[in-house]
C-alpha atoms as a PDB file:
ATOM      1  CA  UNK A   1      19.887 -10.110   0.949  1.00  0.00           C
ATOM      2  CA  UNK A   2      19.576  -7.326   3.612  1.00  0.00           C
ATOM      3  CA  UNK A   3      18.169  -4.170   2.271  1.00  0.00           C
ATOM      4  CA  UNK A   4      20.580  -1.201   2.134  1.00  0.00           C
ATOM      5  CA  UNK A   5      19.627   1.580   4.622  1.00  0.00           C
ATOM      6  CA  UNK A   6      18.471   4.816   3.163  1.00  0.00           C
ATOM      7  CA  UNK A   7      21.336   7.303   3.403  1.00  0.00           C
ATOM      8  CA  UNK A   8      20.688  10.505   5.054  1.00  0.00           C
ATOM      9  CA  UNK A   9      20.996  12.546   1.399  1.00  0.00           C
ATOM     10  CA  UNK A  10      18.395  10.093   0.087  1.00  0.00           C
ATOM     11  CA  UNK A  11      16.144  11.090   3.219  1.00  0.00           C
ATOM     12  CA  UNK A  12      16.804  14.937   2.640  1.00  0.00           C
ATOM     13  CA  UNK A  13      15.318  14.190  -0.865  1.00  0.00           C
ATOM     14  CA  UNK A  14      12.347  12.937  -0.003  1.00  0.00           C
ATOM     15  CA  UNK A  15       9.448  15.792  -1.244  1.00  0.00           C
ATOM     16  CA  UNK A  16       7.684  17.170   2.310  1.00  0.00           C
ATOM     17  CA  UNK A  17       3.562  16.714   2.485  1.00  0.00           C
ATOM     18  CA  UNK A  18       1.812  19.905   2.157  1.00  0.00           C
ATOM     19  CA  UNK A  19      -1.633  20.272   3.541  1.00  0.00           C
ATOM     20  CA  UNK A  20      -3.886  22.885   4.298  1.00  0.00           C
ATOM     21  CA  UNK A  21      -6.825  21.331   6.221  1.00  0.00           C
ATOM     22  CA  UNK A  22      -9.600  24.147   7.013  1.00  0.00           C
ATOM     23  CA  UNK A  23     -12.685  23.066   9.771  1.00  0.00           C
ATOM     24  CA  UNK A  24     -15.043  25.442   7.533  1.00  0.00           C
ATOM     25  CA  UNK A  25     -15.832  26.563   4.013  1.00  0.00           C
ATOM     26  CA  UNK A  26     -17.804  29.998   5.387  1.00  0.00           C
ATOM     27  CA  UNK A  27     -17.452  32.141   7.985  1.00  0.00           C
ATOM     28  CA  UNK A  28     -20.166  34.259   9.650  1.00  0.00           C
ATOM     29  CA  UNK A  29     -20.751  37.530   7.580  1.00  0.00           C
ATOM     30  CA  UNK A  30     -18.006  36.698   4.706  1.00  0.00           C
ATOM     31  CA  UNK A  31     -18.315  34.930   1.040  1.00  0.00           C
ATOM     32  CA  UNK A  32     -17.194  31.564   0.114  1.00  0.00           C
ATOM     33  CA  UNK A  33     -13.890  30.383   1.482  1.00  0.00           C
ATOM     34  CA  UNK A  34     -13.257  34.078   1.863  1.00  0.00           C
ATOM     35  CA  UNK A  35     -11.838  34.014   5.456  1.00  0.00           C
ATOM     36  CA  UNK A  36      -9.189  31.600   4.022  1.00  0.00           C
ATOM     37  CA  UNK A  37      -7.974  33.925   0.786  1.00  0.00           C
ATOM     38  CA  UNK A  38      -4.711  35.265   2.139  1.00  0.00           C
ATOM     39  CA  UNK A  39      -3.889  31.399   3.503  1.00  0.00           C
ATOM     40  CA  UNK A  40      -4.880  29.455   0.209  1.00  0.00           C
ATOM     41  CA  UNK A  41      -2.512  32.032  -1.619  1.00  0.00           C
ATOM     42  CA  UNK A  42       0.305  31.798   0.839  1.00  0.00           C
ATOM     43  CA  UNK A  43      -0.116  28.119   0.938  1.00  0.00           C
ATOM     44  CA  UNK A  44       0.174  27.377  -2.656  1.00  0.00           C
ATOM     45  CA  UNK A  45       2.635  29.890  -3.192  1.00  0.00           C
ATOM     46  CA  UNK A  46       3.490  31.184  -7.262  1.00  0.00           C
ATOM     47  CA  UNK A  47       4.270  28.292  -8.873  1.00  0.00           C
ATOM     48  CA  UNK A  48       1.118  26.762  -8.379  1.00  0.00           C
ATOM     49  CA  UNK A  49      -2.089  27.518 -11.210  1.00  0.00           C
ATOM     50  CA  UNK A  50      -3.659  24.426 -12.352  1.00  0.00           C
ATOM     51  CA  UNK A  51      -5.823  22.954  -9.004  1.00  0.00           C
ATOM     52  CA  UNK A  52      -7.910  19.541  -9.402  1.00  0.00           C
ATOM     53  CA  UNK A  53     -11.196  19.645  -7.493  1.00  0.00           C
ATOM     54  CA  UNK A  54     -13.117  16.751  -5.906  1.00  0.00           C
ATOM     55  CA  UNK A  55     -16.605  17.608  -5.481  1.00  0.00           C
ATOM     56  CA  UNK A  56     -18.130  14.483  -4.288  1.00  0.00           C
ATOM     57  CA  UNK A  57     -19.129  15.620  -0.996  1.00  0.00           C
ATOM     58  CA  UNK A  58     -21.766  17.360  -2.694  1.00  0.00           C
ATOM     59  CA  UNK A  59     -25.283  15.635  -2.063  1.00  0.00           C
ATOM     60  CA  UNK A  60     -28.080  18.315  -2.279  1.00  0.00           C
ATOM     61  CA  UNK A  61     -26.811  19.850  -5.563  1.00  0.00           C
ATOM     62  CA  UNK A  62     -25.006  18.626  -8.194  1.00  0.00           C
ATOM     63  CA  UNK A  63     -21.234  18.211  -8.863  1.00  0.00           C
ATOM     64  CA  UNK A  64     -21.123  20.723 -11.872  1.00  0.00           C
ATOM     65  CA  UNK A  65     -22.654  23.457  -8.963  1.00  0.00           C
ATOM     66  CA  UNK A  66     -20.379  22.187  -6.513  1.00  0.00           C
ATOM     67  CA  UNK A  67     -17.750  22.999  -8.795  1.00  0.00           C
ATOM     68  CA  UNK A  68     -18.782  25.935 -10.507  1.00  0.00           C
ATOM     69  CA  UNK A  69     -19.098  27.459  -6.907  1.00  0.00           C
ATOM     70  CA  UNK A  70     -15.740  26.817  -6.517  1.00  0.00           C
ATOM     71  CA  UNK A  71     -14.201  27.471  -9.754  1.00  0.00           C
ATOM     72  CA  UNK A  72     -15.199  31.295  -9.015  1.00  0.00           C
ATOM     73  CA  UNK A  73     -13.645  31.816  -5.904  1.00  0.00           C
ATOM     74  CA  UNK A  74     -10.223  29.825  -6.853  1.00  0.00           C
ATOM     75  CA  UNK A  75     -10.852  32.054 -10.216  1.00  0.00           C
ATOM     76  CA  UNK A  76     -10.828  35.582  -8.095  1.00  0.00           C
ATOM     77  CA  UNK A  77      -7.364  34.519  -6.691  1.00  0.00           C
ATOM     78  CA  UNK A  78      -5.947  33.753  -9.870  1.00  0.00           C
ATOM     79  CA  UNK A  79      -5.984  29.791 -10.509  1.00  0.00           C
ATOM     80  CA  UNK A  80      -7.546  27.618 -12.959  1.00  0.00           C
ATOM     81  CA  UNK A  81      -9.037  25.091 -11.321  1.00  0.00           C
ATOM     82  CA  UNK A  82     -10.858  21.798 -13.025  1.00  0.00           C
ATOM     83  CA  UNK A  83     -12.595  19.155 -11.471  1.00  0.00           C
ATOM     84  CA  UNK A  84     -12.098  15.653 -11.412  1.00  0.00           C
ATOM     85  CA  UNK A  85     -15.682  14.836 -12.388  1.00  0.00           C
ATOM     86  CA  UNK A  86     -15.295  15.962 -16.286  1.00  0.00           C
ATOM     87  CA  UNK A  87     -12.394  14.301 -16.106  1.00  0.00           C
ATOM     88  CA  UNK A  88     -12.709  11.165 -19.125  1.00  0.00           C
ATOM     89  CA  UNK A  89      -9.402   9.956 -17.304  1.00  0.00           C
ATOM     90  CA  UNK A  90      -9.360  11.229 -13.747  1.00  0.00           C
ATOM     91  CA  UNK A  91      -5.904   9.592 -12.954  1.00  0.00           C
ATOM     92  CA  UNK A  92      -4.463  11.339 -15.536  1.00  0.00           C
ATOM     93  CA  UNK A  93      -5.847  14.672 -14.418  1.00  0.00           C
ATOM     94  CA  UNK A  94      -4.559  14.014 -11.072  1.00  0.00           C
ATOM     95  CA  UNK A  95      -0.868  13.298 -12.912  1.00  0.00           C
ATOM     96  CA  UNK A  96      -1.742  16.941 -14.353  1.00  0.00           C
ATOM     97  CA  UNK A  97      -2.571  18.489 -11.829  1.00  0.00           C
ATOM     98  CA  UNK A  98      -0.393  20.965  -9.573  1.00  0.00           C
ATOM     99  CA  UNK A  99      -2.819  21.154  -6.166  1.00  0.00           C
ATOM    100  CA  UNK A 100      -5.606  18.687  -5.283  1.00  0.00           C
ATOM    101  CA  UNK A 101      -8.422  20.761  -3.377  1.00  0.00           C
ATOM    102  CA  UNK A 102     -11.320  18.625  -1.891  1.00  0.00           C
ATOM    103  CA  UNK A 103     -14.519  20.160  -0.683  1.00  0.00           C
ATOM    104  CA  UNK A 104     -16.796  19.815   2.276  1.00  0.00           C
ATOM    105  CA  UNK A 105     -20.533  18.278   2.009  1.00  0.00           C
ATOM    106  CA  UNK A 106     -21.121  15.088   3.696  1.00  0.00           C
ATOM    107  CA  UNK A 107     -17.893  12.930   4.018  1.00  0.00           C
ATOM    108  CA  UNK A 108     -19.742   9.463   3.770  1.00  0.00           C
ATOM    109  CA  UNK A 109     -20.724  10.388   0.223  1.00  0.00           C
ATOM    110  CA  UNK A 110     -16.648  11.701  -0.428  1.00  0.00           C
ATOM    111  CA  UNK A 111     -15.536   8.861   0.539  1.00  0.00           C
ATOM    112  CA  UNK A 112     -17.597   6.249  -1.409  1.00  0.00           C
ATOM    113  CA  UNK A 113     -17.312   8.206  -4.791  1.00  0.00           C
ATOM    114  CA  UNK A 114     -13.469   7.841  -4.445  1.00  0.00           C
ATOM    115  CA  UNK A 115     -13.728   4.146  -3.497  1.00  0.00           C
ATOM    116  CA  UNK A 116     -15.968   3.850  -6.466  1.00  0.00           C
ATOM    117  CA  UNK A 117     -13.829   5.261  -8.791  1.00  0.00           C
ATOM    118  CA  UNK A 118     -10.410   3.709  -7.249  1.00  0.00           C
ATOM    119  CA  UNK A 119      -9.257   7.115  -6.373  1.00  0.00           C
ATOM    120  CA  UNK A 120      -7.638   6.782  -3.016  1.00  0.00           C
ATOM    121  CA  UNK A 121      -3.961   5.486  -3.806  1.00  0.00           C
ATOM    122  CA  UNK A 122      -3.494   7.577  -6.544  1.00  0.00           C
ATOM    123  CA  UNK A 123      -4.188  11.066  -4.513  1.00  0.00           C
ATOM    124  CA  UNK A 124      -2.390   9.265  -1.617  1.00  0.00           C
ATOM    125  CA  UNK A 125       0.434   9.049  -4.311  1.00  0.00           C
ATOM    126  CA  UNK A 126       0.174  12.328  -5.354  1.00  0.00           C
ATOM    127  CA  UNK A 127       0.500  14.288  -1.889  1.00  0.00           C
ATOM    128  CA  UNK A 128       3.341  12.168  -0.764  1.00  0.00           C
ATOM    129  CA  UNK A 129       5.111  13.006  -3.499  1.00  0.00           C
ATOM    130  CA  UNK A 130       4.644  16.698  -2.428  1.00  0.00           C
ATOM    131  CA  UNK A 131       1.836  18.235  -4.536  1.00  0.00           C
ATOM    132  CA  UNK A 132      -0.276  20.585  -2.216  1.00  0.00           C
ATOM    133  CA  UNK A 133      -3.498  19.008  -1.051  1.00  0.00           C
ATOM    134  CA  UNK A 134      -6.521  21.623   0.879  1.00  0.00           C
ATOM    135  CA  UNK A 135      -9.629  20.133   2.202  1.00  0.00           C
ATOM    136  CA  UNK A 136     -12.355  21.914   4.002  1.00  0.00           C
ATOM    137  CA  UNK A 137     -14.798  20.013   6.501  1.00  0.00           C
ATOM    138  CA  UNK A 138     -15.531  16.472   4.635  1.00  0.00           C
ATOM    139  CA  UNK A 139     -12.157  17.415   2.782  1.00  0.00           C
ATOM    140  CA  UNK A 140     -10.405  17.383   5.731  1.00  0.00           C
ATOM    141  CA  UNK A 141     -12.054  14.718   7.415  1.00  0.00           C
ATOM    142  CA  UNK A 142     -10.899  12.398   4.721  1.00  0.00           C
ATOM    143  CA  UNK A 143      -7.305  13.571   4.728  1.00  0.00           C
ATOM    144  CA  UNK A 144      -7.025  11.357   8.478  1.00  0.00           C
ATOM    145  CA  UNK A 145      -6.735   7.864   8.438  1.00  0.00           C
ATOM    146  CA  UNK A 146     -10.575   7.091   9.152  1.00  0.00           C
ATOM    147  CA  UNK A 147     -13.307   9.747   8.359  1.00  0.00           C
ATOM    148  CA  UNK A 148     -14.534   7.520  12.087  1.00  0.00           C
ATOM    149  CA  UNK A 149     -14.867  11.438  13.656  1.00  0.00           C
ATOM    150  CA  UNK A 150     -17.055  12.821  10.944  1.00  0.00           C
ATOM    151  CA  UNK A 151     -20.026  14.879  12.449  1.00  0.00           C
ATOM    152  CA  UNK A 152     -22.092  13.427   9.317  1.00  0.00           C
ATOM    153  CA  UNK A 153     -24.971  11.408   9.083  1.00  0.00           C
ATOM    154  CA  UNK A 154     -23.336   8.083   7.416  1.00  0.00           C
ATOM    155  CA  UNK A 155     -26.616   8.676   4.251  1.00  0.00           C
ATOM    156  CA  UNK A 156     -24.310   5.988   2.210  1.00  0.00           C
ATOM    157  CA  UNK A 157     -21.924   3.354   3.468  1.00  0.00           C
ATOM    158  CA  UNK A 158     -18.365   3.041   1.436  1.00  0.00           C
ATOM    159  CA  UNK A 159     -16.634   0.017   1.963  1.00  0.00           C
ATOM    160  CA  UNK A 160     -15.002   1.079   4.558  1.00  0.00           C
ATOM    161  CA  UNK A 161     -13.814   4.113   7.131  1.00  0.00           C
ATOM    162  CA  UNK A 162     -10.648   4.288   6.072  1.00  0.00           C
ATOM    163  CA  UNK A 163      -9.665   7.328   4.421  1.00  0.00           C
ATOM    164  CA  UNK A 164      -6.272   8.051   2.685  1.00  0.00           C
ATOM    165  CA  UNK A 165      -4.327   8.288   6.061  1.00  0.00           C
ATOM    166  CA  UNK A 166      -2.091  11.650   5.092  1.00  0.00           C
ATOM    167  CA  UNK A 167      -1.781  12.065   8.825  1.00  0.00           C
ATOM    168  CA  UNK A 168      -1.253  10.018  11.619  1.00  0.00           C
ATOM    169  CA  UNK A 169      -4.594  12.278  13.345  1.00  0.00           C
ATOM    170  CA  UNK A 170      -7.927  12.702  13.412  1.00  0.00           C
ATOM    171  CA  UNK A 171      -9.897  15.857  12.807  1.00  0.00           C
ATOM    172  CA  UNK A 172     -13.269  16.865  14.047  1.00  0.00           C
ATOM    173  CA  UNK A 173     -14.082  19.946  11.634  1.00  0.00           C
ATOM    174  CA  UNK A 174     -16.882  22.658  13.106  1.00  0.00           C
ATOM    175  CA  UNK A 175     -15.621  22.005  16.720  1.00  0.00           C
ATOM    176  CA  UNK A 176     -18.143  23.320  18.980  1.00  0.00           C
ATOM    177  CA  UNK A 177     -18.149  23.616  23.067  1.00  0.00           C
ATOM    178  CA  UNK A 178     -21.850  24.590  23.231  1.00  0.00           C
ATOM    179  CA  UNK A 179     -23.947  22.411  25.221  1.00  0.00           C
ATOM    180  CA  UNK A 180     -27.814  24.356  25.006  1.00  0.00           C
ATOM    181  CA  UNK A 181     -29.773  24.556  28.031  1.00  0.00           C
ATOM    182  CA  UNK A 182     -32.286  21.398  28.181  1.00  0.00           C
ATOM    183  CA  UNK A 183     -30.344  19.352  25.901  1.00  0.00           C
ATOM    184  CA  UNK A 184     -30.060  16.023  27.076  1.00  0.00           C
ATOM    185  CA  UNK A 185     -28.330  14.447  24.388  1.00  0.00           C
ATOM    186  CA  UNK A 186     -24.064  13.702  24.038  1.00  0.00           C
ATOM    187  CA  UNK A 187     -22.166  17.089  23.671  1.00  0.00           C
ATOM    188  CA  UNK A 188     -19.198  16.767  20.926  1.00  0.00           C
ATOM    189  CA  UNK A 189     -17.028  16.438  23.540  1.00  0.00           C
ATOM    190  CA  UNK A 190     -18.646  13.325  25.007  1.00  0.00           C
ATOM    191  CA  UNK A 191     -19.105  11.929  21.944  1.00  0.00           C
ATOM    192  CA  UNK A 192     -15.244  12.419  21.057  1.00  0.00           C
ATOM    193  CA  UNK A 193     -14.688  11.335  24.172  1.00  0.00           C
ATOM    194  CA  UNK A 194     -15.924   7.826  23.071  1.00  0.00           C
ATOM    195  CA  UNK A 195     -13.988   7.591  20.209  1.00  0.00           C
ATOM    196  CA  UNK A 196     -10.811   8.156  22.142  1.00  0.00           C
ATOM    197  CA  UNK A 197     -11.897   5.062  24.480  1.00  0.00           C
ATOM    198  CA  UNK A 198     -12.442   3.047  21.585  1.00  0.00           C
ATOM    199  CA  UNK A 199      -9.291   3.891  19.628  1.00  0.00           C
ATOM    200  CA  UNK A 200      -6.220   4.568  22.108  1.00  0.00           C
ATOM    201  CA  UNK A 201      -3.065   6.373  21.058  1.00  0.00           C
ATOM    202  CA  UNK A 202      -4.917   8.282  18.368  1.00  0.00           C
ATOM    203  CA  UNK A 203      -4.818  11.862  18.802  1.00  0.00           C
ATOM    204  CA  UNK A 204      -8.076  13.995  17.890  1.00  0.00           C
ATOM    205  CA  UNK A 205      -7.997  17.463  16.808  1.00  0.00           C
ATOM    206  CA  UNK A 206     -11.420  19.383  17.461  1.00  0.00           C
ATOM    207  CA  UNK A 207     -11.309  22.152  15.123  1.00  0.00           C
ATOM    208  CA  UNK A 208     -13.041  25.381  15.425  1.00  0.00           C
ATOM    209  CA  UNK A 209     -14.502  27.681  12.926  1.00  0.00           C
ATOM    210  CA  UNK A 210     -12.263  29.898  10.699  1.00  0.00           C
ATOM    211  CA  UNK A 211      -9.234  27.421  11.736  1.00  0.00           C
ATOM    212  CA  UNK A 212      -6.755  25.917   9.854  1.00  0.00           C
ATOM    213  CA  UNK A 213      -4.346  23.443  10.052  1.00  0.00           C
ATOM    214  CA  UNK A 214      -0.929  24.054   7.630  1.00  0.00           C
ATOM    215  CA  UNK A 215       1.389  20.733   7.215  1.00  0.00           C
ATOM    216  CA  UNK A 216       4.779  20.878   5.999  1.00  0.00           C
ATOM    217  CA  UNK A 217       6.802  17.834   6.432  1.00  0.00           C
ATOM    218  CA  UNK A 218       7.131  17.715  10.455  1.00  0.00           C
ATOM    219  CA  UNK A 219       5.421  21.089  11.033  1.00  0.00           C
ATOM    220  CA  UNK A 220       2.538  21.775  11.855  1.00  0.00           C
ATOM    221  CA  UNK A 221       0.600  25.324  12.460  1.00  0.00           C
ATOM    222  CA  UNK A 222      -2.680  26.236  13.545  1.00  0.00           C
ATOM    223  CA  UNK A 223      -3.744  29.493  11.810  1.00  0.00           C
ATOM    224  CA  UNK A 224      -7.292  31.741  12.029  1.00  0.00           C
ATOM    225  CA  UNK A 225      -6.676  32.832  15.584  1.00  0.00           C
ATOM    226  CA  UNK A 226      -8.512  30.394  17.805  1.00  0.00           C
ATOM    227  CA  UNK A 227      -7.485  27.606  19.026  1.00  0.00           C
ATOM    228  CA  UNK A 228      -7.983  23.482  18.838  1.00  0.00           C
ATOM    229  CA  UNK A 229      -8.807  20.814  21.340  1.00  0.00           C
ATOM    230  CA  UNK A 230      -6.963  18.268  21.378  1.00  0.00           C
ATOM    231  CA  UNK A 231      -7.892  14.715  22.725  1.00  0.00           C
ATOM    232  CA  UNK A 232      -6.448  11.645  23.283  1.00  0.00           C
ATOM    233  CA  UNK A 233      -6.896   8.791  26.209  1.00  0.00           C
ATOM    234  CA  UNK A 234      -5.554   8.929  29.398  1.00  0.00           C
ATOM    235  CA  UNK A 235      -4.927  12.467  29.012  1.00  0.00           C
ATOM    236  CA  UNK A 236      -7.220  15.549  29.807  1.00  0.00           C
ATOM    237  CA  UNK A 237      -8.985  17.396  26.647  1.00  0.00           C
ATOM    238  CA  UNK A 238      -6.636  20.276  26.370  1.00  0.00           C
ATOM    239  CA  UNK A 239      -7.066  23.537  24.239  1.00  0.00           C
ATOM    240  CA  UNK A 240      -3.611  24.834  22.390  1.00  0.00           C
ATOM    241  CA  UNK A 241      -3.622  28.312  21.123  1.00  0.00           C
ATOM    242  CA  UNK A 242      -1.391  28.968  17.408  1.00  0.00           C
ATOM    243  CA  UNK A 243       1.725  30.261  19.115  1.00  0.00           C
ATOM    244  CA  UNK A 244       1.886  26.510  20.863  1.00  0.00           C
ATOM    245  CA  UNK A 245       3.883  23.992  19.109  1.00  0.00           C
ATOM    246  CA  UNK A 246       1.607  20.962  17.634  1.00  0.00           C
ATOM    247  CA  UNK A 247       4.415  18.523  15.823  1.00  0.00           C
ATOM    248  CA  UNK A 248       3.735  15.959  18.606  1.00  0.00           C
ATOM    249  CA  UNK A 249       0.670  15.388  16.370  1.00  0.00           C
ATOM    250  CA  UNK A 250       2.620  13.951  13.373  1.00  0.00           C
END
């Protein structure tokens, strides 16, 4: 029997993915995730009040801290936020939940908790059936198809690099140009510039401090007023400013 082709109605009815992928949790001189306030509210919009967290990118203090850090800034702007790690049934608080928010640390560590605990299809599930997801650094990192252009030491090995693959790109969070005088060692260019050999037709975003990448279905935006570089082989590393249009990513 040949399956029946989904009508265009059906297709319009399909929930968009909503991400908010941030390179940074602090910026110079400001609090906690305070650069991103205005974004995070704008993002989730009214409806939203119960968030999920995933802390397990934490690895020099403790999940509970992780969280509790957390829990007061989401707190200030108005949400109750839990986190998966009190959870006795974290499936079920992911079925509860309204927004998933993942935090930064050291991605490695992320991503082996939730292979641990058999949490990657279910949050896949979850965002592409439209809840909001935000992730910050390792957060971010794991919201790509590999976590492959993590700048993290790999301190723990999960059984394997792939990550839960909510877009078709890869993001290198706390992009920086700086190459110091004497160093003799790969620049992160160079060293993306290997992983772009290695793995044609993949598209790597380099994202600088205080940016933000917003998905909604087949848009994309770049927001915090600086912009990405964007590589991929064959083609020249090439900077694109927020004003530019960036859907050729997805």
């Amino acid at each position: 029997m040949i399956d029946s082709p989904i009508c265009q109605e059906e297709i319009h009815a399909m929930p968009e993915k909503r991400l908010l992928l941030l390179s940074n949790s602090k910026n110079f001189g400001q609090g906690y995730l305070e650069h991103a306030e205005a974004h995070i509210k704008d993002f989730l919009g009214e409806p939203v009040r119960k968030l999920l967290f995933i802390p397990f990118a934490a690895v020099r203090y403790n999940f509970d801290e992780f969280a509790d850090a957390v829990r007061a800034r989401f707190d200030h702007l108005g949400y109750e936020l839990a986190s998966i790690h009190e959870s006795d049934d974290p499936r079920q608080a992911l079925q509860a939940a309204e927004a998933i928010i993942v935090g930064g640390g050291n991605t490695f560590h992320l991503l082996r908790h939730l292979y641990d605990r058999a949490l990657l299809e279910p949050i896949r599930a979850q965002v592409n059936a439209g809840m909001p997801y935000i992730g910050w650094s390792a957060g971010a990192n794991i919201a790509c198809p590999t976590i492959k252009t993590t700048n993290d030491m790999p301190i723990i090995e999960p059984p394997s690099f792939e990550a839960l693959g909510l877009v078709p790109f890869q993001i290198n969070p706390h992009y920086l140009d700086a190459h110091p005088e004497g160093h003799q060692g790969e620049t992160r260019e160079e060293r993306l510039l290997e992983f772009i050999e290695a793995n044609r037709n993949v598209y790597v975003v380099g994202l600088r401090e205080g940016s933000m990448l917003r998905i909604e279905g087949h848009r994309v935006r770049l927001i915090g007023g600086r912009s990405v570089r964007i590589f991929v082989h064959g083609k020249a590393a090439k900077d694109y400013h927020p004003e530019e249009s960036l859907e050729f990513l997805l």
